[in-house]
C-alpha atoms as a PDB file:
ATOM      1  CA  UNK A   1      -8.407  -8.330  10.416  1.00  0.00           C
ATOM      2  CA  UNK A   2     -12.324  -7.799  10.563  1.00  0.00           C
ATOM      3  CA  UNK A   3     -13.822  -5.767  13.672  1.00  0.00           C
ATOM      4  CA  UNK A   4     -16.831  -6.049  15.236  1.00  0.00           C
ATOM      5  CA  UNK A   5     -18.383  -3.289  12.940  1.00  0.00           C
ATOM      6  CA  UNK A   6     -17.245  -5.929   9.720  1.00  0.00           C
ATOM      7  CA  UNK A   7     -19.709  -5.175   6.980  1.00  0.00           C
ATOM      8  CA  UNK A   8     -20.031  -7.367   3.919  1.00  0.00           C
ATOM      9  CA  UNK A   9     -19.163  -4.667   0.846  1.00  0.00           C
ATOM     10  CA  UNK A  10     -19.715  -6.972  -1.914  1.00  0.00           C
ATOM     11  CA  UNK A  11     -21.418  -4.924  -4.645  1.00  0.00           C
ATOM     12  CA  UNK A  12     -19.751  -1.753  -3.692  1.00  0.00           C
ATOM     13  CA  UNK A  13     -16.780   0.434  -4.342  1.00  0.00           C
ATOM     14  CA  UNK A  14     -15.050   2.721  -2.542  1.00  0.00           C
ATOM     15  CA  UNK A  15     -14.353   5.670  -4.166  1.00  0.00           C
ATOM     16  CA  UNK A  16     -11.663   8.041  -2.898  1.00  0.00           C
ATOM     17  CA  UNK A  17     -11.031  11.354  -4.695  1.00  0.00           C
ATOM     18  CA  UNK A  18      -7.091  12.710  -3.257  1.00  0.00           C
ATOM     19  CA  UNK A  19      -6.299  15.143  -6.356  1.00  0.00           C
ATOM     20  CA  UNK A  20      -6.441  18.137  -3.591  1.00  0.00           C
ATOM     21  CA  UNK A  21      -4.178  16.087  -0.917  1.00  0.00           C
ATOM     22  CA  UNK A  22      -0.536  16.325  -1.135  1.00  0.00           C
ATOM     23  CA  UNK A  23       1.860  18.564  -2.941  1.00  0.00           C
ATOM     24  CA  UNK A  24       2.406  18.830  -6.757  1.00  0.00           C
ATOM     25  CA  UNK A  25       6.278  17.693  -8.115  1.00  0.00           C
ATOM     26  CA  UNK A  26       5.370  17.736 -11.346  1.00  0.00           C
ATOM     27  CA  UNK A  27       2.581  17.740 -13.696  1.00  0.00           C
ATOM     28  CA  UNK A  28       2.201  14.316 -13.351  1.00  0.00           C
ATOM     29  CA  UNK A  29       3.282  13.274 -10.072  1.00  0.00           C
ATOM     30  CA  UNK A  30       2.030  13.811  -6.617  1.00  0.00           C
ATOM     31  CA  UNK A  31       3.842  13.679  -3.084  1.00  0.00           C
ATOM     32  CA  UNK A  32       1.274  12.481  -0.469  1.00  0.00           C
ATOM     33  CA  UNK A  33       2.274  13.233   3.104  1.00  0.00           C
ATOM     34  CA  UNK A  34       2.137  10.789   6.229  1.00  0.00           C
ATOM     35  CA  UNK A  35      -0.940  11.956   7.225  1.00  0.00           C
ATOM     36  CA  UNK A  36      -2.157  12.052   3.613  1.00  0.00           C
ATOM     37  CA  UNK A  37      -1.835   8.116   3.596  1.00  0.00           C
ATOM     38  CA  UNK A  38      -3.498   7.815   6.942  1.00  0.00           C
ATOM     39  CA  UNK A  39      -6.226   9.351   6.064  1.00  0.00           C
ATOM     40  CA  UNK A  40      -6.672   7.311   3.209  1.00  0.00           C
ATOM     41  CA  UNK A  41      -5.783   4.070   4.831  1.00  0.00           C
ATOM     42  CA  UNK A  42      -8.359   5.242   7.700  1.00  0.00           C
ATOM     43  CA  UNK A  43     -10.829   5.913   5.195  1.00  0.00           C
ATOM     44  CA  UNK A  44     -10.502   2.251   3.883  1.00  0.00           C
ATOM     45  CA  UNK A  45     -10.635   0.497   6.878  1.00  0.00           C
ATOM     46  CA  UNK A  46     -13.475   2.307   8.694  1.00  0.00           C
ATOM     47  CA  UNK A  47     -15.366   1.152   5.179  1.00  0.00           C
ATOM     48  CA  UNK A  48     -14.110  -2.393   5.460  1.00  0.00           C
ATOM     49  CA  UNK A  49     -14.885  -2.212   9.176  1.00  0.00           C
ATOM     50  CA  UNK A  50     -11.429  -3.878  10.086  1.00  0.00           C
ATOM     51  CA  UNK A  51      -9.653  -3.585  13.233  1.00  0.00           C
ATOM     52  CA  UNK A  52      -7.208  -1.244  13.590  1.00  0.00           C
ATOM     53  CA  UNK A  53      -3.457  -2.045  13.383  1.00  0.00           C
ATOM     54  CA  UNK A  54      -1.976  -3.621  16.651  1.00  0.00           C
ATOM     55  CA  UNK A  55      -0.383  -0.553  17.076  1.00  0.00           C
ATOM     56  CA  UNK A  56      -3.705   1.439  17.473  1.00  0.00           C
ATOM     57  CA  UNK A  57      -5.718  -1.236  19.181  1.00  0.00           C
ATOM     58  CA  UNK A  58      -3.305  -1.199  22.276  1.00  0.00           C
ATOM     59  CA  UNK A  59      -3.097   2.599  22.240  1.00  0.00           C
ATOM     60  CA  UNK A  60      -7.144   2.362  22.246  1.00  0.00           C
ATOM     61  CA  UNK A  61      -8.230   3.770  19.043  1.00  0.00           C
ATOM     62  CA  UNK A  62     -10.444   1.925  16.526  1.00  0.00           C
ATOM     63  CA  UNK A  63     -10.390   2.064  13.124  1.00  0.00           C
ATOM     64  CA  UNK A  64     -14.019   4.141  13.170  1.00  0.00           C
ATOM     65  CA  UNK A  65     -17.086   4.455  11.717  1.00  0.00           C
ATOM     66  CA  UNK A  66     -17.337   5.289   8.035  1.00  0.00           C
ATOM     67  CA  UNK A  67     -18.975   7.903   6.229  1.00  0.00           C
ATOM     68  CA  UNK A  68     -19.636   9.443   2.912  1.00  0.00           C
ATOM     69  CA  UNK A  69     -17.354  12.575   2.666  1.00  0.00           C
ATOM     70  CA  UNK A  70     -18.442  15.010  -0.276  1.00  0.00           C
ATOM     71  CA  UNK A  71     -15.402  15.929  -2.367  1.00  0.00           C
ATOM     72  CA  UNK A  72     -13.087  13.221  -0.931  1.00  0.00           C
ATOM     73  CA  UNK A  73     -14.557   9.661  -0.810  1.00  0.00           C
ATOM     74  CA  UNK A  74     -18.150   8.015  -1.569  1.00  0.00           C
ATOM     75  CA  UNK A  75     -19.027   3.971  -1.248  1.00  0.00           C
ATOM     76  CA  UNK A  76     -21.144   2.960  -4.372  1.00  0.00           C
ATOM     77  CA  UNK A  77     -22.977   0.690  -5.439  1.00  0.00           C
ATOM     78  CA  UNK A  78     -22.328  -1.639  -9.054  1.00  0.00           C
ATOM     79  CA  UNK A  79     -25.784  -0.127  -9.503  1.00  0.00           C
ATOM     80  CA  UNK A  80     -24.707   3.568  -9.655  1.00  0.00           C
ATOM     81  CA  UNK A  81     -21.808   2.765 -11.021  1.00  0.00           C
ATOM     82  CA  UNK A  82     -23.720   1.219 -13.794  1.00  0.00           C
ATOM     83  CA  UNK A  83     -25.572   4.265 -14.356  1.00  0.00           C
ATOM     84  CA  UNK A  84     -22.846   5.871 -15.464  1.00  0.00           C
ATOM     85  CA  UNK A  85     -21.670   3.844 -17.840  1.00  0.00           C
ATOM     86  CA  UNK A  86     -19.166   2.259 -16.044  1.00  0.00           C
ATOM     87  CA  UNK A  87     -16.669   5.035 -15.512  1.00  0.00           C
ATOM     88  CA  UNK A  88     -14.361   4.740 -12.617  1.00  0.00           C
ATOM     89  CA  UNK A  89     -13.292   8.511 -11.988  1.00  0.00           C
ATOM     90  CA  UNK A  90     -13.645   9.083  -8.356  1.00  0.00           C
ATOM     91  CA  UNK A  91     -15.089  12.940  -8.409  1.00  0.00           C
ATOM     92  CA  UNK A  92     -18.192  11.574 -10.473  1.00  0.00           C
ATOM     93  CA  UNK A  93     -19.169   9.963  -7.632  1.00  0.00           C
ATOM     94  CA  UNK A  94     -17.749  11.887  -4.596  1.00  0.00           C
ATOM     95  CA  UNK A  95     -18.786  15.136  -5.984  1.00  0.00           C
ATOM     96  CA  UNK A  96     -17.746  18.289  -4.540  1.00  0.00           C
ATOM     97  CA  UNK A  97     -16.652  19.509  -0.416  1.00  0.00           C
ATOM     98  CA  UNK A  98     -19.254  21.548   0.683  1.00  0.00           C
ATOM     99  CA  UNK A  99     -18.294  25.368   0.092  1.00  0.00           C
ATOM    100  CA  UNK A 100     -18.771  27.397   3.726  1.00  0.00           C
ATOM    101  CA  UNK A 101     -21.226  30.075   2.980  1.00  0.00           C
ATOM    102  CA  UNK A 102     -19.733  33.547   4.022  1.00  0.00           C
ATOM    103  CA  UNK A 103     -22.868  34.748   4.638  1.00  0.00           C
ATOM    104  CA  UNK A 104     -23.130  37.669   1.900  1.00  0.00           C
ATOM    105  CA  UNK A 105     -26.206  37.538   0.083  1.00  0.00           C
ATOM    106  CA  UNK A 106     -25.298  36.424  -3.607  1.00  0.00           C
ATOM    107  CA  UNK A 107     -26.428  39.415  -5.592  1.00  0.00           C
ATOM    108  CA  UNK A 108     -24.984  41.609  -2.969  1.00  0.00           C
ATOM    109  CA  UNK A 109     -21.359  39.442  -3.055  1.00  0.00           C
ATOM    110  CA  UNK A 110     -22.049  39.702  -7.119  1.00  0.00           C
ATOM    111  CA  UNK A 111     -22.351  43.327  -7.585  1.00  0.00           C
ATOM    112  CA  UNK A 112     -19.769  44.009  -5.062  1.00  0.00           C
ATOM    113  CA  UNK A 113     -17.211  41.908  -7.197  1.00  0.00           C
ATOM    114  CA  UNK A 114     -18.588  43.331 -10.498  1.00  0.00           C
ATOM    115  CA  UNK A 115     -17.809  46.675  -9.153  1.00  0.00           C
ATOM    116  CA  UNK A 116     -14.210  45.506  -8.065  1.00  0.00           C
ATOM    117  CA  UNK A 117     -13.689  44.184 -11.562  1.00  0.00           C
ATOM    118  CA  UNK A 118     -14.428  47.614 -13.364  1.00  0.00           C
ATOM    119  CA  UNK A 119     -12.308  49.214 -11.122  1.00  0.00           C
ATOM    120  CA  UNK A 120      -9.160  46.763 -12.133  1.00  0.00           C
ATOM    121  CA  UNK A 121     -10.265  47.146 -15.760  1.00  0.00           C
ATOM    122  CA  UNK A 122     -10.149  51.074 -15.470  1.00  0.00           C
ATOM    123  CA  UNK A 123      -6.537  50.464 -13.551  1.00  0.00           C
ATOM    124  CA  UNK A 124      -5.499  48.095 -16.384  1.00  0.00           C
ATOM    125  CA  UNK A 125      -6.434  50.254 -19.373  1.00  0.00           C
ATOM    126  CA  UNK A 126      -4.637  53.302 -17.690  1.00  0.00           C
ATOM    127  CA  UNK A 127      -1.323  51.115 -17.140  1.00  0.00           C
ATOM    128  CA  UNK A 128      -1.450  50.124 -20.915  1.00  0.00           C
ATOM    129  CA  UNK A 129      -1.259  53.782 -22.105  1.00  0.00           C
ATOM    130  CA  UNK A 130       1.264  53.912 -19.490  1.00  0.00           C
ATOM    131  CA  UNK A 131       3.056  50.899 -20.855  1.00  0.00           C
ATOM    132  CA  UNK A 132       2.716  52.274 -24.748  1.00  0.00           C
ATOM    133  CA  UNK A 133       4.099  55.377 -24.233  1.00  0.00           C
ATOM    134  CA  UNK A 134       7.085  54.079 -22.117  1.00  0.00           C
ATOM    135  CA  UNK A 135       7.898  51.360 -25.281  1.00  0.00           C
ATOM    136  CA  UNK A 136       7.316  54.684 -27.631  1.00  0.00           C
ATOM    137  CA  UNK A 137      10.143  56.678 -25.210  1.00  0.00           C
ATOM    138  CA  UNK A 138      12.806  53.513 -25.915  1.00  0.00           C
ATOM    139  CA  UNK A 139      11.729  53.480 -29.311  1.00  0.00           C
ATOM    140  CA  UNK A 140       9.721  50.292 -29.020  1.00  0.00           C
ATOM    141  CA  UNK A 141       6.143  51.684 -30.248  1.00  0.00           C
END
């Protein structure tokens, strides 16, 4: 049913990326919770600009306004869509979630973990004499 906020989409897509949503079974098959399929029902009707369910509307809610969300959905246009050659994966056009900065200056955050890794490299070369000469004591080496 088309709200108030109805837009006409013709010449657009709605992408939405929900690889990180969920839980893994298999390496093929994903699980999507309840609120996983909300979301993304949510997502498609706030683009649409449809009424909520009946449910909803007496309760109050609407089905809200839509936006771009980088990393999970993106409305494009045949235009972009065009530009790249017609490919239909979603995370070409969503892109990526914005990543929270943690406030460390990069080179700072980059030496620190540099130092960090030669410290696990030292630990890791001493554990494989350690290892060597245990396989050498069970007659292994």
């Amino acid at each position: 049913m088309r709200g108030e906020g109805y837009r006409d989409r013709r010449g657009e897509v709605l992408f939405i990326d929900a690889r990180k949503m969920g839980t893994l079974i298999d390496r093929v098959h994903r699980e999507l919770t309840d609120e996983d399929v909300a979301k993304i029902a949510g997502t498609y009707h706030a683009w649409r600009g449809d009424l909520p369910a009946p449910e909803l509307r007496q309760a109050g809610k609407a089905a809200g306004e839509y936006a771009d969300i980088p990393g999970f959905c993106k409305a494009a246009k045949l235009e972009e869509i065009r530009k790249h050659g017609h490919v239909l994966t979603p995370g070409r056009y969503v892109g990526a979630e914005a990543v929270e900065d943690d406030g460390e200056p990069f080179d700072e955050k980059m030496k620190r973990l540099t130092a960090t890794l030669r410290e696990q490299q030292k630990e890791s070369a001493k554990l494989d004499v350690a290892i060597a000469a245990n396989l050498r004591e069970l007659g292994y080496g």
